[in-house]
Protein backbone atom coordinates (compact mmCIF):
# COMPACT_ATOMS: atom_id res chain seq x y z
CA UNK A 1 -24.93 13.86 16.85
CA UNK A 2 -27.02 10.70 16.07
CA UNK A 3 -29.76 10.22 13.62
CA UNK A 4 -32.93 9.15 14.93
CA UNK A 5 -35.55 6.93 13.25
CA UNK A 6 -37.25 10.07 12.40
CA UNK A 7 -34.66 11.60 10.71
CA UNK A 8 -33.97 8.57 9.14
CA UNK A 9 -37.45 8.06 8.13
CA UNK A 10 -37.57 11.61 6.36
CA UNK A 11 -33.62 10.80 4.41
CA UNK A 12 -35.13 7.99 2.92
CA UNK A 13 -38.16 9.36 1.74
CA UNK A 14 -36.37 12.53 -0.04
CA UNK A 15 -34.26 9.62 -1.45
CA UNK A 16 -37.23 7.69 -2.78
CA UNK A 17 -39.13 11.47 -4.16
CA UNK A 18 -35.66 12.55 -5.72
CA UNK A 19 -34.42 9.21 -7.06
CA UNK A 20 -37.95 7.39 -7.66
CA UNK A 21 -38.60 3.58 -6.69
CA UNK A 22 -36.36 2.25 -9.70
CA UNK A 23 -32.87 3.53 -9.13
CA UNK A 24 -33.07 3.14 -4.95
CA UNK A 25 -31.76 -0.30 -5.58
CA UNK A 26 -28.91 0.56 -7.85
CA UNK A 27 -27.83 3.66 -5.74
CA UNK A 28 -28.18 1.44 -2.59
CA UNK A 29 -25.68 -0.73 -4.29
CA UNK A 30 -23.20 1.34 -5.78
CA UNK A 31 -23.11 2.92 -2.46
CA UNK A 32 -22.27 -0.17 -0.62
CA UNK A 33 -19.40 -1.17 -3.34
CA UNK A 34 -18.26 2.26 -3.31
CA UNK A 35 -17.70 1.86 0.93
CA UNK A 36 -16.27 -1.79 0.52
CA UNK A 37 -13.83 -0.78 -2.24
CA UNK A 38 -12.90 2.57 0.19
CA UNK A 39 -12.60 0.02 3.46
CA UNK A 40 -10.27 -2.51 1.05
CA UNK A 41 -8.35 0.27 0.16
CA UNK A 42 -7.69 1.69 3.61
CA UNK A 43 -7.05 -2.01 4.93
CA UNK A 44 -4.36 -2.27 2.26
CA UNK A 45 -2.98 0.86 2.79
CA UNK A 46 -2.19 -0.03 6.66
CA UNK A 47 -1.38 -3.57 6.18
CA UNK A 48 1.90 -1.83 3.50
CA UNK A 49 2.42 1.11 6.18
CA UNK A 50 3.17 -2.06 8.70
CA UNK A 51 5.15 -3.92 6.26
CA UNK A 52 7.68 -1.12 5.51
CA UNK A 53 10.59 -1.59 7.40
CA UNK A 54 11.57 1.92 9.57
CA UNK A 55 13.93 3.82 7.07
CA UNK A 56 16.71 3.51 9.76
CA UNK A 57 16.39 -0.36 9.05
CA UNK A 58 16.42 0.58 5.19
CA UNK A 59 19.79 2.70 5.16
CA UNK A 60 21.53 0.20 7.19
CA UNK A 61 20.26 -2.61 4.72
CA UNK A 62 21.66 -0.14 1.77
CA UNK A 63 24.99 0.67 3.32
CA UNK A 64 25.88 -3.37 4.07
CA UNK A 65 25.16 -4.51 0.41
CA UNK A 66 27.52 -1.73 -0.50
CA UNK A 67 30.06 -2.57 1.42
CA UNK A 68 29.25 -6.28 0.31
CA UNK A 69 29.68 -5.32 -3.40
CA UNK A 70 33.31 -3.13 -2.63
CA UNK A 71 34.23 -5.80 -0.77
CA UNK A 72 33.89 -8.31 -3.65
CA UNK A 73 34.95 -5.94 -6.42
CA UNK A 74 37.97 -5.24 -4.44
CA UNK A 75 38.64 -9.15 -3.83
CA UNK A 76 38.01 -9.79 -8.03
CA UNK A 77 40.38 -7.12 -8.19
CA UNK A 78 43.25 -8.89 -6.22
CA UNK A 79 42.66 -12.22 -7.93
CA UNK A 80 42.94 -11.09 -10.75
CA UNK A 81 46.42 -8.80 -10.14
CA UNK A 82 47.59 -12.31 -8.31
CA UNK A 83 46.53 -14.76 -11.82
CA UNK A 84 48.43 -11.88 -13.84
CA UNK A 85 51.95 -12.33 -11.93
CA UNK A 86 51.77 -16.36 -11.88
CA UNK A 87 51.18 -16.21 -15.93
CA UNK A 88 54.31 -13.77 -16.09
């Protein structure tokens, strides 16, 4: 399902009866922004797929800096029950 110079040929000159000679520059260059800013987007939308971790690697990540922060509340906790009995 190609296009052929021919249909080519007849695309661009309903373009050029519909759109007249002034605007075929502006709508050739909105078009070609409009495809750029579309191919950015999709780029950028892969490169953040690739850069999430896998949510395994996430829930492990969660579950150690919780058990980082009961670890050192529970620690505070015991220093400060020891300072309490030396001031006694």
């Amino acid at each position: 399902m190609r296009l052929g110079i021919g249909e080519i040929v007849v695309v661009l000159a309903l373009a050029l009866l519909f759109f007249g000679p002034s605007k075929l520059p502006q709508l050739g260059n909105s078009l070609g922004q409009a495809i750029k800013s579309f191919k950015k987007g999709l780029s950028s939308l892969h490169d953040d797929v690739e850069a999430e971790p896998a949510p395994q690697q996430q829930t492990k990540g969660l579950a150690d800096k919780i058990e980082d922060g009961a670890a050192s509340k529970a620690n505070a906790v015991a220093s400060r029950g020891q300072g309490s009995d030396s001031a006694s």
